[in-house]
C-alpha atoms as a PDB file:
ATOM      1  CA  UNK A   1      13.377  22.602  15.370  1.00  0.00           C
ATOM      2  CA  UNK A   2      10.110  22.668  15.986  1.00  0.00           C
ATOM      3  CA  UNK A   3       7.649  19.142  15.996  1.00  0.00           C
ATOM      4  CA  UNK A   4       3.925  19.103  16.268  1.00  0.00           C
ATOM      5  CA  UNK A   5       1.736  16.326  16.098  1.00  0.00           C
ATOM      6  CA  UNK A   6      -1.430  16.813  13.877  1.00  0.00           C
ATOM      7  CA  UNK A   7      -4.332  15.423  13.497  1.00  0.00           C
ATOM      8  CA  UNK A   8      -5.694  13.304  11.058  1.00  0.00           C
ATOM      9  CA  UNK A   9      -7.819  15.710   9.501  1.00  0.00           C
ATOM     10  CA  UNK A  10      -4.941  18.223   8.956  1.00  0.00           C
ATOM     11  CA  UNK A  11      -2.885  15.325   7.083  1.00  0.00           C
ATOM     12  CA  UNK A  12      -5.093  14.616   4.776  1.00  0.00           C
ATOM     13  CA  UNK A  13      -6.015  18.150   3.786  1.00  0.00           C
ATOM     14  CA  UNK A  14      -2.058  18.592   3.823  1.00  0.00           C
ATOM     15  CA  UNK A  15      -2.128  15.844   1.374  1.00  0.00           C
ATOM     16  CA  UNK A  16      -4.987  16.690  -0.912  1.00  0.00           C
ATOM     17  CA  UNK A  17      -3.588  20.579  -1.500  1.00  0.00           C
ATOM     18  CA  UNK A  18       0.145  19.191  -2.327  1.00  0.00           C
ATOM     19  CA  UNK A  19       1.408  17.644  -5.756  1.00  0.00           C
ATOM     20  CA  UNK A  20       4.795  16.648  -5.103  1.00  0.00           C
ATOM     21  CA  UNK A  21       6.645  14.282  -3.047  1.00  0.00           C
ATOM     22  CA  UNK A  22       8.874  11.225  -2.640  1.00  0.00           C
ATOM     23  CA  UNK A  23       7.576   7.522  -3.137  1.00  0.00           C
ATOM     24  CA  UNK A  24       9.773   5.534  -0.536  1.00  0.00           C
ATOM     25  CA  UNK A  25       9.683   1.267  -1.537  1.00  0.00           C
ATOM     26  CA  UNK A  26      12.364  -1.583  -0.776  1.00  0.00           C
ATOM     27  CA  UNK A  27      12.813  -4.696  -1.929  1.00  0.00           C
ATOM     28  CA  UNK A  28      15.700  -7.729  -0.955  1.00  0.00           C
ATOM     29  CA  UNK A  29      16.462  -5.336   1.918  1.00  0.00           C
ATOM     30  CA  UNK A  30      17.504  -2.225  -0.267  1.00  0.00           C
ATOM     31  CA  UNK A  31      15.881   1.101  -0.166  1.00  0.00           C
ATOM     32  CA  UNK A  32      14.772   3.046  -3.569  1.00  0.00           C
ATOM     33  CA  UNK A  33      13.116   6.570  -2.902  1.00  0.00           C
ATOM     34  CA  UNK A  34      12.189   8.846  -5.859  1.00  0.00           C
ATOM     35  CA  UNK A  35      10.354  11.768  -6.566  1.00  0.00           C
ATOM     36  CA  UNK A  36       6.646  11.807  -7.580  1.00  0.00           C
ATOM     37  CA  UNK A  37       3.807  13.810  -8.539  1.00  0.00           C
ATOM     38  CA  UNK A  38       0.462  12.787  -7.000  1.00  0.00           C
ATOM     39  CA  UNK A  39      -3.144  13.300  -6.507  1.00  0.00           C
ATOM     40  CA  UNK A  40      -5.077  12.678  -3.043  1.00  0.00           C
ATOM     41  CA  UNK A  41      -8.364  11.720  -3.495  1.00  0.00           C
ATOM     42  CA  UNK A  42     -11.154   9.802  -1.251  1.00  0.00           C
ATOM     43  CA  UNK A  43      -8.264   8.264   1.257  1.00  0.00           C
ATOM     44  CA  UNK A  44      -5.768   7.262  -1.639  1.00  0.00           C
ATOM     45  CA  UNK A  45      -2.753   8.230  -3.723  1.00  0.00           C
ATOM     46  CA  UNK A  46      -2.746   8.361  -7.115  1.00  0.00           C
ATOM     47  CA  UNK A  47       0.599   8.639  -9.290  1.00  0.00           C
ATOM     48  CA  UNK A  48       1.255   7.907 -12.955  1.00  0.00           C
ATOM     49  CA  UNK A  49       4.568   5.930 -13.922  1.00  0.00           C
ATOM     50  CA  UNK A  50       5.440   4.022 -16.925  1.00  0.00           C
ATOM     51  CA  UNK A  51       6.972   0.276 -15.938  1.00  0.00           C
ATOM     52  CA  UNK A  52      10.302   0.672 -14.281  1.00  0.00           C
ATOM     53  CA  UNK A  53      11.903   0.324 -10.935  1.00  0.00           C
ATOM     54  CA  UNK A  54       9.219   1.814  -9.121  1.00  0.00           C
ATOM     55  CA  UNK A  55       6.183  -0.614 -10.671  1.00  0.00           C
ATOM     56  CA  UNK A  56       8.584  -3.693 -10.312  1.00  0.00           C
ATOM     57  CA  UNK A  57       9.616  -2.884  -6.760  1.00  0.00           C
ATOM     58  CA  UNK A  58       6.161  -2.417  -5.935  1.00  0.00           C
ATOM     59  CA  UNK A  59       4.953  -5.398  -7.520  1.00  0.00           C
ATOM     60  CA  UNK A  60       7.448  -7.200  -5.417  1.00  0.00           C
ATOM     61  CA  UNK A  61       6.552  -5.267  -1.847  1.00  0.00           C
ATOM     62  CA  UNK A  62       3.082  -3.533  -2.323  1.00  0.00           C
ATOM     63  CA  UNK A  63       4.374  -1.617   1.304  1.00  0.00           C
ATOM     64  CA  UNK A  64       5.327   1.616  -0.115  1.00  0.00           C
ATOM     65  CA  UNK A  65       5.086   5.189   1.688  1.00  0.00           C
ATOM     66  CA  UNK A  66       5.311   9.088   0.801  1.00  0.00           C
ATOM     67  CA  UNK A  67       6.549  11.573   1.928  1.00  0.00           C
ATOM     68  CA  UNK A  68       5.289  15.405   0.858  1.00  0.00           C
ATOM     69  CA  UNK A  69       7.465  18.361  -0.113  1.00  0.00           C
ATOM     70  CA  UNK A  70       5.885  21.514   0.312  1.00  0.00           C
ATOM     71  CA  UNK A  71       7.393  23.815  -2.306  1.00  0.00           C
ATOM     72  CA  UNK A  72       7.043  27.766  -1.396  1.00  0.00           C
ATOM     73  CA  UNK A  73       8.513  29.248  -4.659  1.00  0.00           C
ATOM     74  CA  UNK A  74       9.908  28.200  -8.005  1.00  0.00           C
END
């Protein structure tokens, strides 16, 4: 395995040219990860979800990350 540190630049072009990827929140000490499509625009994320676990968890704990799959093929 192979791990290179990039620069900031690179991430957020990395970000801006992907569409999929996991949304990673927590609340009362318990993990919930789940998969996403987004949009990177102007330094922030933008994902569409009707109200659920996500949007409650987050409402709870606005600290949230993602992580971004990079798909090669179908």
């Amino acid at each position: 395995m192979h791990i290179e540190e990039v620069t900031e630049e690179v991430s957020l072009h990395f970000l801006a040219s992907h569409r999929f990827g996991r949304l990673g929140c927590a609340r009362d000490s318990q993990p919930y990860i789940t998969p996403i499509n987004f949009a990177y625009h102007d330094r922030f994320i933008y994902s569409f979800s009707t109200v659920g676990r996500k949007v409650e968890w987050l409402r709870t704990n606005p600290l949230a990350c993602v992580e971004v799959d990079e798909i090669e093929s179908a």
